[in-house]
Protein backbone atom coordinates (compact mmCIF):
# COMPACT_ATOMS: atom_id res chain seq x y z
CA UNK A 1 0.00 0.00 0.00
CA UNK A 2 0.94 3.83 -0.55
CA UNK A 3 1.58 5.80 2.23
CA UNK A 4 -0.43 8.31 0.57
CA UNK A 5 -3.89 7.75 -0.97
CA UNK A 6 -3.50 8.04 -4.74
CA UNK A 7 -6.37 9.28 -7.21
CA UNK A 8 -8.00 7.19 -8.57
CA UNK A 9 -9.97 7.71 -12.00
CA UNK A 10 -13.53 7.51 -9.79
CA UNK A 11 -12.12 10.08 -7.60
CA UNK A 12 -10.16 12.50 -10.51
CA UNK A 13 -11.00 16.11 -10.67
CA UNK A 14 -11.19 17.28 -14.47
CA UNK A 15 -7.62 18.36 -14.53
CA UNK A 16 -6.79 15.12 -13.12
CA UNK A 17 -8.52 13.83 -15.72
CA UNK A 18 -7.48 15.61 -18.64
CA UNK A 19 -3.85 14.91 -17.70
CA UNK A 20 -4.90 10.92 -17.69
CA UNK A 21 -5.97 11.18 -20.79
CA UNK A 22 -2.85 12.88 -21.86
CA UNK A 23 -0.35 10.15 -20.05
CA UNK A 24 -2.27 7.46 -21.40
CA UNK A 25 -2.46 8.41 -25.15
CA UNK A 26 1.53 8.83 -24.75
CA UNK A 27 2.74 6.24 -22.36
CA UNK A 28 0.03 3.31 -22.80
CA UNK A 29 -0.92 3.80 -18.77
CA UNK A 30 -0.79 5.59 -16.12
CA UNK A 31 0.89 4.08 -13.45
CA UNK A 32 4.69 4.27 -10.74
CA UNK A 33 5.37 7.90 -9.96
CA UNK A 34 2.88 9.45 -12.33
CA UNK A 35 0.26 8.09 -10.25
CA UNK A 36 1.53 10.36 -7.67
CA UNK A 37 2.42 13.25 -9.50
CA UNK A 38 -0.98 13.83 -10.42
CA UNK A 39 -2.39 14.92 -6.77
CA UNK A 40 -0.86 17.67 -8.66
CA UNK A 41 -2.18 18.07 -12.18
CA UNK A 42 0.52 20.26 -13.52
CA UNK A 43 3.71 18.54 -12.29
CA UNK A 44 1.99 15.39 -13.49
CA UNK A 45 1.40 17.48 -17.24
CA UNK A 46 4.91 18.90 -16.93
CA UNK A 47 6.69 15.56 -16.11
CA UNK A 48 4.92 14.00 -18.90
CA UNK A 49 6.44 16.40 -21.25
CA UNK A 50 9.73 16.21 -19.96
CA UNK A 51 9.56 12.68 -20.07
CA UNK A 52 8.57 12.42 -23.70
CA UNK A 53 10.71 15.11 -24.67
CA UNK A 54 13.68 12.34 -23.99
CA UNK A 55 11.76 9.77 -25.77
CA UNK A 56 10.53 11.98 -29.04
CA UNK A 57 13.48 12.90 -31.48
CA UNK A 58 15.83 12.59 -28.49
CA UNK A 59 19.71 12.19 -29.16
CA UNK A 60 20.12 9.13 -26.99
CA UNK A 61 19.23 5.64 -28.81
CA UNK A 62 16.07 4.06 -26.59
CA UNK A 63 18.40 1.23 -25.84
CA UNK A 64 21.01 3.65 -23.68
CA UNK A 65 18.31 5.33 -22.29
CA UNK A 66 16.78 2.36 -20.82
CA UNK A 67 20.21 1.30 -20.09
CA UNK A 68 20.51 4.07 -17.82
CA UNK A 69 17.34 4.06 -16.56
CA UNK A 70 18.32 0.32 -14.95
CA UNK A 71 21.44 1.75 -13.62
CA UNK A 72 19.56 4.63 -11.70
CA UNK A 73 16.69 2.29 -10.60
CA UNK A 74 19.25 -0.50 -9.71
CA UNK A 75 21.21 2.28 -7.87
CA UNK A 76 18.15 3.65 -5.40
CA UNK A 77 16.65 -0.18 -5.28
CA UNK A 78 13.65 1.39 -6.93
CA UNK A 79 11.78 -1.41 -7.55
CA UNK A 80 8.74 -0.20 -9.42
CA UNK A 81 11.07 1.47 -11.96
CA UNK A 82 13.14 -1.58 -12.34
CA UNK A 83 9.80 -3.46 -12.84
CA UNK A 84 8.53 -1.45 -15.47
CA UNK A 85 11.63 -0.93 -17.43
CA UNK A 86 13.72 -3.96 -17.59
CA UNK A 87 11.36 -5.27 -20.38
CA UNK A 88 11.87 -2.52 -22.11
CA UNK A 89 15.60 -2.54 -21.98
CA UNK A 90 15.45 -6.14 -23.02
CA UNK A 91 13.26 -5.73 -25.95
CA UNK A 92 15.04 -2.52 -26.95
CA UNK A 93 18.54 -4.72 -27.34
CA UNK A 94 19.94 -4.94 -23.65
CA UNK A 95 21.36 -8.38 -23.00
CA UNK A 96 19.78 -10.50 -20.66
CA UNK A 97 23.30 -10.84 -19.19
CA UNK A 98 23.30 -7.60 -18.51
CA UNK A 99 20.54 -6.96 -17.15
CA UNK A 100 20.94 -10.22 -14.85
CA UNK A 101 24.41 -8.39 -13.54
CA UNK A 102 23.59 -5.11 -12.82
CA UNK A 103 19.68 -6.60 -11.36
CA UNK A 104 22.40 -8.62 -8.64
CA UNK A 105 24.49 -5.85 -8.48
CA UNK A 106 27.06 -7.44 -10.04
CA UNK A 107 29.34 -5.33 -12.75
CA UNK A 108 27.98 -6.49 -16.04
CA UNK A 109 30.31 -7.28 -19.15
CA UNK A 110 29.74 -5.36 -21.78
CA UNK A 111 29.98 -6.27 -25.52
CA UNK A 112 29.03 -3.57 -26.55
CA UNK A 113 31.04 -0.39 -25.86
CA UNK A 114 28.36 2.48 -26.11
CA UNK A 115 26.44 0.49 -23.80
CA UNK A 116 29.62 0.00 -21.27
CA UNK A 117 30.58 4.29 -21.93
CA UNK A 118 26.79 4.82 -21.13
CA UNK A 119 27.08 2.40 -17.55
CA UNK A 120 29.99 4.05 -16.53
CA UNK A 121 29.03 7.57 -16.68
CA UNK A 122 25.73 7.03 -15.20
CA UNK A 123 27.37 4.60 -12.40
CA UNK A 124 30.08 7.13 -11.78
CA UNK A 125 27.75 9.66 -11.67
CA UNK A 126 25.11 8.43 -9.09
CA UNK A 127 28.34 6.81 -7.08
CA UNK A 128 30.97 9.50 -6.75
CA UNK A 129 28.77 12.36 -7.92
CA UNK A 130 31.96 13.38 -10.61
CA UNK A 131 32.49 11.89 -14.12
CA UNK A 132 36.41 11.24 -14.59
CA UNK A 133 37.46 12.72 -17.32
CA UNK A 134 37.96 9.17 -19.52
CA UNK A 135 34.70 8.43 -18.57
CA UNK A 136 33.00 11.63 -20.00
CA UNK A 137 34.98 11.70 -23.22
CA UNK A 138 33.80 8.22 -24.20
CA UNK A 139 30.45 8.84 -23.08
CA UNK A 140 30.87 12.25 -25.34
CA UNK A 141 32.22 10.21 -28.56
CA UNK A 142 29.30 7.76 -28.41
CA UNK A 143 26.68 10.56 -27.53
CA UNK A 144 28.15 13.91 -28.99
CA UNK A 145 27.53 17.15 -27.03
CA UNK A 146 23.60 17.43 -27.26
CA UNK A 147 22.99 13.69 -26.84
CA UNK A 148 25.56 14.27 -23.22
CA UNK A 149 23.77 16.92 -22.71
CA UNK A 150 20.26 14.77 -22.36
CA UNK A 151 21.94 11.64 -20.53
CA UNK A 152 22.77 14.07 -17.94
CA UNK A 153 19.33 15.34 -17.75
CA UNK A 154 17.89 12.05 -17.84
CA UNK A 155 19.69 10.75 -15.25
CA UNK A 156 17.98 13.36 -12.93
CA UNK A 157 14.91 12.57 -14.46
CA UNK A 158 15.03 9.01 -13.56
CA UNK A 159 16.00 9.81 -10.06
CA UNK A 160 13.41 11.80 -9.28
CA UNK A 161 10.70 9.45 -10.74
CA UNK A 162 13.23 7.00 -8.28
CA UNK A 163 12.87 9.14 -5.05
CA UNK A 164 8.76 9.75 -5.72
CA UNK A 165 8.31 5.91 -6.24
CA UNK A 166 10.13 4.85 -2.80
CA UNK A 167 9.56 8.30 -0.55
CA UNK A 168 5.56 7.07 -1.37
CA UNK A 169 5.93 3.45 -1.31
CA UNK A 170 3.97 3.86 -4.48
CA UNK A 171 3.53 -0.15 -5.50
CA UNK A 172 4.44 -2.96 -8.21
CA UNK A 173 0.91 -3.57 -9.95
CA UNK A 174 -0.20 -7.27 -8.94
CA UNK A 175 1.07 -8.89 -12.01
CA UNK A 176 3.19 -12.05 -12.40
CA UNK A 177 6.53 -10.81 -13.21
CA UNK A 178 9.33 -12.68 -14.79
CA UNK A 179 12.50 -13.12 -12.57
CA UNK A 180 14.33 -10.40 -14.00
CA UNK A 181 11.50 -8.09 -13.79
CA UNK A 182 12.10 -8.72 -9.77
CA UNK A 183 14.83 -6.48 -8.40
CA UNK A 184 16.65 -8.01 -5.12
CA UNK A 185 17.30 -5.48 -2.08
CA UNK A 186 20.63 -4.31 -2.40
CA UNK A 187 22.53 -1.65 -0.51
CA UNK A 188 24.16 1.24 -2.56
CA UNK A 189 27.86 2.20 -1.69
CA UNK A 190 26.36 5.46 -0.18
CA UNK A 191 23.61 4.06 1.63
């Protein structure tokens, strides 16, 4: 259960419901931290956008976005986010090996290097909160300046849909979920 009571489409106002609507046609659902976002119509309307914004024309291939999306959600054990977007990664072209290793919090191995220059600046990142140098200039030569630019950004997008999803206790749907859709309790370096 939340530790907040969510809206429900029964209980929506009209803004609430026009910014359903809105998720939906986008996204497919409305559901993890947008669920809580919309006690507030317009940071739910906002986020959306933002949100999209990465997805629509962005610089970043959907495969390293969801790629970094893991590493943030594996990072803050955010286990909704993990949930949702592991089958996503994996459909997008994420290797089950992969995603097995960082889902253990193991260091996966990488065949593919704009996948491993993507891992290491978002892991370096969340973990030391700096980007060596090496690290940012690979990440840069994969990316280019506009697509860094948005990883960045993303990054702190994923976060905070991390940190509304746990702060909220905001649950996984009741679905059966595939093994690698469940993501063990791990501690974090920081934590």
């Amino acid at each position: 259960m939340p530790r907040i009571t969510l809206p429900t489409p029964e209980s929506y106002t009209p803004e609430q419901q026009r910014i359903h609507t809105e998720v939906v046609a986008g996204r497919g659902r409305l559901f993890g931290p947008y669920r809580a976002a919309l006690l507030r119509p317009e940071l739910a309307e906002r986020w959306h956008r933002l949100s999209m914004l990465f997805g629509e024309g962005g610089r970043v291939p959907r495969r390293l976005r969801e790629l970094a999306l893991l590493v943030c959600a594996r990072f803050w054990n955010a286990k909704v986010e993990w949930w949702a977007h592991a089958p996503i990664a994996l459909k997008e072209g994420v290797s089950m090996e992969v995603i097995e290793a960082m889902r253990t919090g193991d260091r996966p191995k990488f065949t593919v290097t704009d996948e491993q220059a993507v891992y290491d600046f978002c892991t370096e990142m969340l973990e030391h909160h700096i980007i060596s140098q090496p690290t940012y200039d690979r990440a840069l030569g994969i990316l280019d300046p506009i697509g860094i630019v948005e990883l960045g950004m993303a990054l702190g997008h994923y976060t905070m849909a991390a940190f509304t999803l746990i702060a909220h206790e905001i649950p996984i749907p009741d679905q059966d979920m595939e093994p690698y859709q469940v993501l063990p309790e791990i501690r974090t370096p920081n934590a």
